[in-house]
C-alpha atoms as a PDB file:
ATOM      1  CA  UNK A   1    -224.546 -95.128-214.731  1.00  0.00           C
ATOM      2  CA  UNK A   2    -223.540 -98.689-213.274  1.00  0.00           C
ATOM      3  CA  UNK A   3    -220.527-100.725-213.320  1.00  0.00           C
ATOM      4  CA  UNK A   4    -219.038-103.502-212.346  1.00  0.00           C
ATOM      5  CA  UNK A   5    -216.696-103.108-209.428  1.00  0.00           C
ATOM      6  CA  UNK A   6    -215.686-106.861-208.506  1.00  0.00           C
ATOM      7  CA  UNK A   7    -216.746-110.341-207.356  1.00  0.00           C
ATOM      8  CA  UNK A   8    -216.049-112.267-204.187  1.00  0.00           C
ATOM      9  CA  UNK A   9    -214.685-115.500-203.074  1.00  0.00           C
ATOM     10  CA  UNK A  10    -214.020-116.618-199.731  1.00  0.00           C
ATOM     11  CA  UNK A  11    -210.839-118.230-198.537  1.00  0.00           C
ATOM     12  CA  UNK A  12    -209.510-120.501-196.355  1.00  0.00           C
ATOM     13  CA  UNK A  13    -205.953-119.690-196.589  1.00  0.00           C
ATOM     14  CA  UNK A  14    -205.079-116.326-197.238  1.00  0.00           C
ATOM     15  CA  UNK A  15    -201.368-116.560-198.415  1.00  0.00           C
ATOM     16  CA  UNK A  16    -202.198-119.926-200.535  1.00  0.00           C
ATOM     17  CA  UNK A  17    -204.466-118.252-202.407  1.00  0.00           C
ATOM     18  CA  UNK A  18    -202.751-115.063-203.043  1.00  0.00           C
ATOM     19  CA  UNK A  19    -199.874-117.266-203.981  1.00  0.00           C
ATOM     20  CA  UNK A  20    -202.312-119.240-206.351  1.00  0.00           C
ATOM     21  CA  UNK A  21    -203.568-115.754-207.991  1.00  0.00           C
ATOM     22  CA  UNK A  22    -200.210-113.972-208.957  1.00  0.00           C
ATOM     23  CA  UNK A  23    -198.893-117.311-210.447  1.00  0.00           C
ATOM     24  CA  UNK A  24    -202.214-118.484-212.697  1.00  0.00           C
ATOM     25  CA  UNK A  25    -203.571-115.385-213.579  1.00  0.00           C
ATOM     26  CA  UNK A  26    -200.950-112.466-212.886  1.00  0.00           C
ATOM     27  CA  UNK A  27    -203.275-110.511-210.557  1.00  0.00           C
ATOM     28  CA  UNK A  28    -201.982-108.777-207.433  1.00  0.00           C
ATOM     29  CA  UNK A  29    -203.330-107.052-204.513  1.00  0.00           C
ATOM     30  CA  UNK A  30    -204.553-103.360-205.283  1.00  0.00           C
ATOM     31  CA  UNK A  31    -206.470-102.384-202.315  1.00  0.00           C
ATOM     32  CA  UNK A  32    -206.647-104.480-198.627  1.00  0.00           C
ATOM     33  CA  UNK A  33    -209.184-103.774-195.441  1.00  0.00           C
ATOM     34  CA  UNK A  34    -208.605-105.094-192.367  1.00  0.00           C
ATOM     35  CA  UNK A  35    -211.433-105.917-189.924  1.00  0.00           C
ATOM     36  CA  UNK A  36    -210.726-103.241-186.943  1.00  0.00           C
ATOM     37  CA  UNK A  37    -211.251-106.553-184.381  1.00  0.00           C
ATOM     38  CA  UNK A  38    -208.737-108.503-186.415  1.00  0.00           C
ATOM     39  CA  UNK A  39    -211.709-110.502-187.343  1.00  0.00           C
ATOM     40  CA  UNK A  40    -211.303-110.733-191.017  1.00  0.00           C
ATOM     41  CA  UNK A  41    -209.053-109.148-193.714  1.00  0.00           C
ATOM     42  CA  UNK A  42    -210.630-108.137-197.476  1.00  0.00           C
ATOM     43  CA  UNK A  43    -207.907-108.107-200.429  1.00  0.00           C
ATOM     44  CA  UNK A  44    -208.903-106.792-203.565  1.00  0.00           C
ATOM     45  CA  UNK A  45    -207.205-108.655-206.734  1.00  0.00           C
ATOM     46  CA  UNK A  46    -206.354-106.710-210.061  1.00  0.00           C
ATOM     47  CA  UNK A  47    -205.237-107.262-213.495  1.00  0.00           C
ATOM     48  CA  UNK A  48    -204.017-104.347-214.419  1.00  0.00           C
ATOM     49  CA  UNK A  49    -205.561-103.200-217.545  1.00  0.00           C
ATOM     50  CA  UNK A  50    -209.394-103.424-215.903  1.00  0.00           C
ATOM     51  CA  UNK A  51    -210.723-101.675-213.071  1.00  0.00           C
ATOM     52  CA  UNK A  52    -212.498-104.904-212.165  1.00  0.00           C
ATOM     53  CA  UNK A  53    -211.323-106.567-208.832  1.00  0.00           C
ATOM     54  CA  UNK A  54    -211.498-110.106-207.289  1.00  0.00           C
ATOM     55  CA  UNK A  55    -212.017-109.751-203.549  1.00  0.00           C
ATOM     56  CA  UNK A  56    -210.798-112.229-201.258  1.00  0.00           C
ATOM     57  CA  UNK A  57    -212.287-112.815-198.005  1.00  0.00           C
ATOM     58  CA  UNK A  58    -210.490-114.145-195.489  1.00  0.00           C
ATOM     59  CA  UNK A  59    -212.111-114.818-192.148  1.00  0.00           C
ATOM     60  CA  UNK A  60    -209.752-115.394-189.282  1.00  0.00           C
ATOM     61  CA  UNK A  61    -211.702-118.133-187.196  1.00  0.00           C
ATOM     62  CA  UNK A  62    -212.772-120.140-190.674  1.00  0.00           C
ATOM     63  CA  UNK A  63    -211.874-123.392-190.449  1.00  0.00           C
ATOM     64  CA  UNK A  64    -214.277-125.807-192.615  1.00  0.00           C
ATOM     65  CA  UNK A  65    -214.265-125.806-196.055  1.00  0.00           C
ATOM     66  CA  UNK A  66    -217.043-123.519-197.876  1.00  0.00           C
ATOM     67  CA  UNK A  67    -220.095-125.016-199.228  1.00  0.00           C
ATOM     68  CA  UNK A  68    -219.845-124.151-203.500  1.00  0.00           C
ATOM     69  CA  UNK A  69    -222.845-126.185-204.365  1.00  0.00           C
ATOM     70  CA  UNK A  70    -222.526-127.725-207.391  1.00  0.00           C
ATOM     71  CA  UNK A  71    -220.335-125.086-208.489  1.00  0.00           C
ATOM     72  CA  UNK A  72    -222.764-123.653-211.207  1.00  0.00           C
ATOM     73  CA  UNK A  73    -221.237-120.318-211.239  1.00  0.00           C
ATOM     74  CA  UNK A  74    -217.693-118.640-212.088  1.00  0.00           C
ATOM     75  CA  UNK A  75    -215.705-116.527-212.687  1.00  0.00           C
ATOM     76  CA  UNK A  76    -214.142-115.741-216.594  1.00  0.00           C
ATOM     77  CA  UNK A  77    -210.778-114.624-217.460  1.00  0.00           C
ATOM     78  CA  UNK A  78    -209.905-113.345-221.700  1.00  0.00           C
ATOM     79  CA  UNK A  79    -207.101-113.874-223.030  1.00  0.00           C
ATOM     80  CA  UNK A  80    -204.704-113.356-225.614  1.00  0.00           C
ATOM     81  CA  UNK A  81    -201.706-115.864-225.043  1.00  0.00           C
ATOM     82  CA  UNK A  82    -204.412-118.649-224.832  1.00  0.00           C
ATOM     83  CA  UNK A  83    -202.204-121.748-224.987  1.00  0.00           C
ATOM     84  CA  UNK A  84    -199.362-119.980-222.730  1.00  0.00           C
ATOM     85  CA  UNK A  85    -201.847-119.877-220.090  1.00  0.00           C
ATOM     86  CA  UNK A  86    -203.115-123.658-220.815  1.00  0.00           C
ATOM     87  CA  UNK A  87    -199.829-124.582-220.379  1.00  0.00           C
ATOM     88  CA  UNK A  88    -198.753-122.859-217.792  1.00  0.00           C
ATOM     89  CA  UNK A  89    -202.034-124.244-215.784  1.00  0.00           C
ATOM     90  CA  UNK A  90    -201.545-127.709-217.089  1.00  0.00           C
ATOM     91  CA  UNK A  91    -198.277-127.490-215.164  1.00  0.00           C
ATOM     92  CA  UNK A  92    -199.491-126.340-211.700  1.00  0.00           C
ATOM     93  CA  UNK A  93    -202.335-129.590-212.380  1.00  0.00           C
ATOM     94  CA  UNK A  94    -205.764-127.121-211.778  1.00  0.00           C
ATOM     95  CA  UNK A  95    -207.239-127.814-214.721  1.00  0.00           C
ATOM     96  CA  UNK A  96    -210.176-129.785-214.002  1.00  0.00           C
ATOM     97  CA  UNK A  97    -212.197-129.598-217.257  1.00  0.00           C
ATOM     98  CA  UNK A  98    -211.696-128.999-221.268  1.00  0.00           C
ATOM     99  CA  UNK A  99    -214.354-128.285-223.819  1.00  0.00           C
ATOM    100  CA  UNK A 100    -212.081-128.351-226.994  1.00  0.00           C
ATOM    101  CA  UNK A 101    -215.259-127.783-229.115  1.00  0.00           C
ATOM    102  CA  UNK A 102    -215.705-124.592-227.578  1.00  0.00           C
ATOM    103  CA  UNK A 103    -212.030-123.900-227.514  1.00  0.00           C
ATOM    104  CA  UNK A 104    -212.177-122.801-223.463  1.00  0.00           C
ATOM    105  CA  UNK A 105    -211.201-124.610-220.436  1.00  0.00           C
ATOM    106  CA  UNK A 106    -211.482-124.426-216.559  1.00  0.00           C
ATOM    107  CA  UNK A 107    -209.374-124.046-213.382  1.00  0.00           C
ATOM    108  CA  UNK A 108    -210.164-124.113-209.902  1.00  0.00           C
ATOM    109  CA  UNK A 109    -208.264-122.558-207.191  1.00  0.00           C
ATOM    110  CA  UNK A 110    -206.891-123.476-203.529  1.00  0.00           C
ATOM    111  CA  UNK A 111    -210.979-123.444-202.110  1.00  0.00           C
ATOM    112  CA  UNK A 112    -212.467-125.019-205.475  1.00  0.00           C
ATOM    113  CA  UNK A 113    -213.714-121.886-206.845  1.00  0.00           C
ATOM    114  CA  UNK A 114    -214.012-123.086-211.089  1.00  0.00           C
ATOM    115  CA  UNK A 115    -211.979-120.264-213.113  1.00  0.00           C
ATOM    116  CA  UNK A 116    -212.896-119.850-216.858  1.00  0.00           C
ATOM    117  CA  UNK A 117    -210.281-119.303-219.331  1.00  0.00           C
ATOM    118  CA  UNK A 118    -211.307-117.854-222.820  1.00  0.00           C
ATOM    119  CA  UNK A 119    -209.346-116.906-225.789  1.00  0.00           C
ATOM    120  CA  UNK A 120    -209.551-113.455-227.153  1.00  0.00           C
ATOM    121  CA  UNK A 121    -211.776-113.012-230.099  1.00  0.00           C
END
């Protein structure tokens, strides 16, 4: 058997981001792993009601910005208070893109990682 177990995105700020998480999406830390030279610390992001994680990666001497490409990949969140979230996002201004034909939208976070939002089914 194989499963999912989570996803990665590195981050400048630590605290923004996990700031950034709990109020867009709910999640909150589940799990954390410090580096033993204090080089980096790994927190691991949950929704609880999946056993799928986000990990953030912070590393301590980062400074510049990460290379995302064209940011052709991302991550996909369901769910069932659709417009609640939209509006809620619409107020914190990280929407950065709409497709009201497909009835989905996207948000990026503190290090411009795109964030899909879907309604349930």
């Amino acid at each position: 058997m194989l499963k999912f177990a989570h996803f990665n995105f590195n981050v400048l700020n630590l605290e923004k981001s996990l700031s950034f998480y709990k109020e867009a999406l709910g999640l909150t830390p589940v799990r954390t792993k410090d580096a033993e030279d204090g080089s980096f610390t790994l927190v691991y992001l949950g929704d609880q009601t999946t056993d799928f994680t986000l990990e953030l990666t912070w590393l301590k001497d980062r400074t510049e910005a990460y290379n995302l490409g064209e940011c052709e990949f991302h991550l996909a969140f369901e769910t069932d208070d659709y417009e609640g979230f939209h509006k809620r996002h619409k107020e914190m201004g990280c929407i950065v893109f709409e497709n009201e034909a497909m009835g989905i939208y996207f948000i990026t976070d503190p290090d411009g990682y795109w964030i899909e939002i879907v309604p349930s089914k």
